[in-house]
N, C-alpha and C. Protein backbone atom coordinates (compact mmCIF):
# COMPACT_ATOMS: atom_id res chain seq x y z
N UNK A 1 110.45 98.82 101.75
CA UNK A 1 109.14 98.31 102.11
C UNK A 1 108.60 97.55 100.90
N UNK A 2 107.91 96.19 101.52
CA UNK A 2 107.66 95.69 100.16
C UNK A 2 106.41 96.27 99.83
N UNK A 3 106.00 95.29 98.40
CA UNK A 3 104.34 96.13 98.09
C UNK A 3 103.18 95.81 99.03
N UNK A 4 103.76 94.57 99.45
CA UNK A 4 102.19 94.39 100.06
C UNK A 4 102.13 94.78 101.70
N UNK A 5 103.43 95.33 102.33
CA UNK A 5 103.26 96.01 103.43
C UNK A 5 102.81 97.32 103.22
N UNK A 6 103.08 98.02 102.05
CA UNK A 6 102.26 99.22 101.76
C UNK A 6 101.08 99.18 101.49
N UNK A 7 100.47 97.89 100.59
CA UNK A 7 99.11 98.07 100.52
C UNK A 7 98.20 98.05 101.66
N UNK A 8 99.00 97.29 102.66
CA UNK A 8 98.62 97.12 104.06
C UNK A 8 98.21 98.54 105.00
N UNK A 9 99.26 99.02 104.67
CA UNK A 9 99.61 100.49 105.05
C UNK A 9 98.50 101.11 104.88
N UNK A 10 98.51 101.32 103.65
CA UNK A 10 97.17 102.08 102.66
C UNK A 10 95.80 101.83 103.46
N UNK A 11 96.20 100.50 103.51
CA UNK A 11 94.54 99.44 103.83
C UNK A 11 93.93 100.20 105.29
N UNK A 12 95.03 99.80 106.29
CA UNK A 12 94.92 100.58 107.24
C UNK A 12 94.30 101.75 107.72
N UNK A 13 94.97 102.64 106.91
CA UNK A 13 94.53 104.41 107.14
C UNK A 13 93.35 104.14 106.64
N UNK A 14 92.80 103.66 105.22
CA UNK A 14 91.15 103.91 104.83
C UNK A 14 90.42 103.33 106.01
N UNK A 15 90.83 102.22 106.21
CA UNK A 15 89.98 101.51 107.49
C UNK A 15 89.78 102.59 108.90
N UNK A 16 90.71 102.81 109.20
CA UNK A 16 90.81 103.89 110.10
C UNK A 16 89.91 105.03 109.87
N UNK A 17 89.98 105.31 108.70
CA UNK A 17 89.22 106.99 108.48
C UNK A 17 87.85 106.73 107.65
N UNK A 18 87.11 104.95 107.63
CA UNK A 18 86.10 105.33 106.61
C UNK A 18 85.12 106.12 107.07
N UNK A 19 84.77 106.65 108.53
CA UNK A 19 83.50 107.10 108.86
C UNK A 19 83.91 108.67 108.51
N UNK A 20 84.87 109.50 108.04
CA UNK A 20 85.12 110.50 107.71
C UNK A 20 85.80 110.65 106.18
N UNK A 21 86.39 111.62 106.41
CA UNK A 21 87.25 111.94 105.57
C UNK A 21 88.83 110.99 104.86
N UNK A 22 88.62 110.96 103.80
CA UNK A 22 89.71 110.25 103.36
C UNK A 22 90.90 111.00 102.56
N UNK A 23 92.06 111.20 102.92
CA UNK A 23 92.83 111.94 102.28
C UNK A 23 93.68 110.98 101.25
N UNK A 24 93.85 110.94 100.05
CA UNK A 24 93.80 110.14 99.15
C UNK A 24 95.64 110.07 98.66
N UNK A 25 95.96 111.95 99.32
CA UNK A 25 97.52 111.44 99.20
C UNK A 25 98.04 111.14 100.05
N UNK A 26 97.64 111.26 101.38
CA UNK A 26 97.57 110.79 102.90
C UNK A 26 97.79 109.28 102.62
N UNK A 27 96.82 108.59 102.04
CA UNK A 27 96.77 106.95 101.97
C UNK A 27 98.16 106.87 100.81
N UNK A 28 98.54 107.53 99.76
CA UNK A 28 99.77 107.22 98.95
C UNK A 28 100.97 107.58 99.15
N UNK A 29 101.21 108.22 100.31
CA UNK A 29 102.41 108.79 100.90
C UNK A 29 102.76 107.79 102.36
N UNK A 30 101.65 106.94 103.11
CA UNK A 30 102.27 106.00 103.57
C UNK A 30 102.03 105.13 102.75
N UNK A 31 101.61 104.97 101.88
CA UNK A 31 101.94 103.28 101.04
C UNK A 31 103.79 103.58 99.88
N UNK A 32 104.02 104.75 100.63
CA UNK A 32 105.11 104.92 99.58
C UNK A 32 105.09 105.45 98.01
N UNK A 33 103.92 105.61 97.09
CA UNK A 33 103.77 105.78 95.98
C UNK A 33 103.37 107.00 95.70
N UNK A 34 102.78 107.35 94.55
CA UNK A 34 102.24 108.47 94.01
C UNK A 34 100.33 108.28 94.11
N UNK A 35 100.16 109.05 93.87
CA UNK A 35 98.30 108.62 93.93
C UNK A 35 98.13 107.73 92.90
N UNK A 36 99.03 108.40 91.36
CA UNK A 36 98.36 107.48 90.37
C UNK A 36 99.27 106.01 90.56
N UNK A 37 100.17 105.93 91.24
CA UNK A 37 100.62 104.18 91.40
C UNK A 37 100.43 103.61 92.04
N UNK A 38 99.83 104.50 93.52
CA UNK A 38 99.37 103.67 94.30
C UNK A 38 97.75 103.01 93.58
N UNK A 39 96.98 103.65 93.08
CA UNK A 39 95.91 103.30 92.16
C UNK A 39 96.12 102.40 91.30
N UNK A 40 97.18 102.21 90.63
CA UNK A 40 97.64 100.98 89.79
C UNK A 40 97.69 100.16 90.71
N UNK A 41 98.75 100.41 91.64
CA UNK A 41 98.95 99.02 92.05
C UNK A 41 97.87 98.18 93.07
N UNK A 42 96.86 99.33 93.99
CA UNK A 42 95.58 98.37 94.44
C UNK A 42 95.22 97.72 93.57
N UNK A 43 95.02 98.62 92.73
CA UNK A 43 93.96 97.54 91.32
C UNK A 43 94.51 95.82 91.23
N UNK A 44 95.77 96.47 90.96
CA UNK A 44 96.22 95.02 90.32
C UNK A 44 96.26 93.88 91.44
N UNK A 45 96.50 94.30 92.86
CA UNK A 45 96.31 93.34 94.15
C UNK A 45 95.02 93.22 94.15
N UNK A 46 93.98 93.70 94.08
CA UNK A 46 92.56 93.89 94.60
C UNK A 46 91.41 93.65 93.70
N UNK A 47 91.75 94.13 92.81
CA UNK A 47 90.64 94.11 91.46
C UNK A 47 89.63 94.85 91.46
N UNK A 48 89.89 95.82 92.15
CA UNK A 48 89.01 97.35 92.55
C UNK A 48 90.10 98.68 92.67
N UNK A 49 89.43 99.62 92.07
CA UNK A 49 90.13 100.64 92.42
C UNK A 49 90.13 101.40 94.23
N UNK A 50 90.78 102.27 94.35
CA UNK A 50 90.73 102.88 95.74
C UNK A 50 89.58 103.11 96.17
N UNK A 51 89.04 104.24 95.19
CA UNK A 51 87.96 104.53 95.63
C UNK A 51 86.87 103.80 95.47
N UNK A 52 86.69 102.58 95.12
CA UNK A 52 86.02 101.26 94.80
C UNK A 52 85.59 100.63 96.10
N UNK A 53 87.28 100.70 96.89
CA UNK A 53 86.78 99.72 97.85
C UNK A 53 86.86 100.91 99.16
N UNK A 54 86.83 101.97 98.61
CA UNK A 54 86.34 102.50 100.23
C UNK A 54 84.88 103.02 100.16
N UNK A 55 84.30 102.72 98.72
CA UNK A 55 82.29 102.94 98.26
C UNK A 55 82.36 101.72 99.12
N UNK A 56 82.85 100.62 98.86
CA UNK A 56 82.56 98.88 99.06
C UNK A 56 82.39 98.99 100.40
N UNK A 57 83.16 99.55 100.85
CA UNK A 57 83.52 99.63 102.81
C UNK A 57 82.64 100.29 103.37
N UNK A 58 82.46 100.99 102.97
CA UNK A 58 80.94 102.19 103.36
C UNK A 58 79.98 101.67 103.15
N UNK A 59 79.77 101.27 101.83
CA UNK A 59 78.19 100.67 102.00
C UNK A 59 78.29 99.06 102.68
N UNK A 60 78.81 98.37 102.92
CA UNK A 60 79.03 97.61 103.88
C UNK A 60 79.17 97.64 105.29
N UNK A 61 79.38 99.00 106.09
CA UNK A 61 79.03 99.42 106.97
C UNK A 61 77.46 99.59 107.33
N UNK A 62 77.54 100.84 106.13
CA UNK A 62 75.91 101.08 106.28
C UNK A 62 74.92 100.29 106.63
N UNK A 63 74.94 98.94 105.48
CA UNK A 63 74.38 98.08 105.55
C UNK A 63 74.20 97.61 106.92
N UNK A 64 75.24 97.30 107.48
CA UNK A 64 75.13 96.71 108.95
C UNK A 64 74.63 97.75 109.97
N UNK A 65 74.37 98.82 109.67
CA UNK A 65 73.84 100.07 110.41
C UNK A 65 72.42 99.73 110.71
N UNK A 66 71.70 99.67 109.79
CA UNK A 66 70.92 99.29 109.04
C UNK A 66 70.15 98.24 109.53
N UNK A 67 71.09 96.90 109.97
CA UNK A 67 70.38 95.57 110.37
C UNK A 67 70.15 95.88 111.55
């Protein structure tokens, strides 16, 4: 699997689960990695950490809750 079908992977499940619970090795066990590489390697695709962009995703929801 390449990297960016895993980050996809990853991308997926948070998307799927932001209104709950996020299992963090759940999201690094289908992206293929460890927690701490899958964390490297969003970063370095994304320029946010994990838990960066699932604050980002949430309050971007909210927001639209909201309007």
């Amino acid at each position: 699997m390449d990297m960016l079908t895993s980050m996809n992977k990853a991308i997926d499940y948070m998307e799927e689960h932001l209104s709950g619970e996020i299992d963090l090795a759940e999201v690094a066990r289908l992206a293929g990695y460890t927690q701490t590489n899958l964390n490297r390697m969003f970063l370095s695709i994304t320029d946010v950490s994990v838990s960066e962009y699932i604050r980002r995703r949430r309050m971007t929801l909210a927001a639209g809750d909201l309007l």
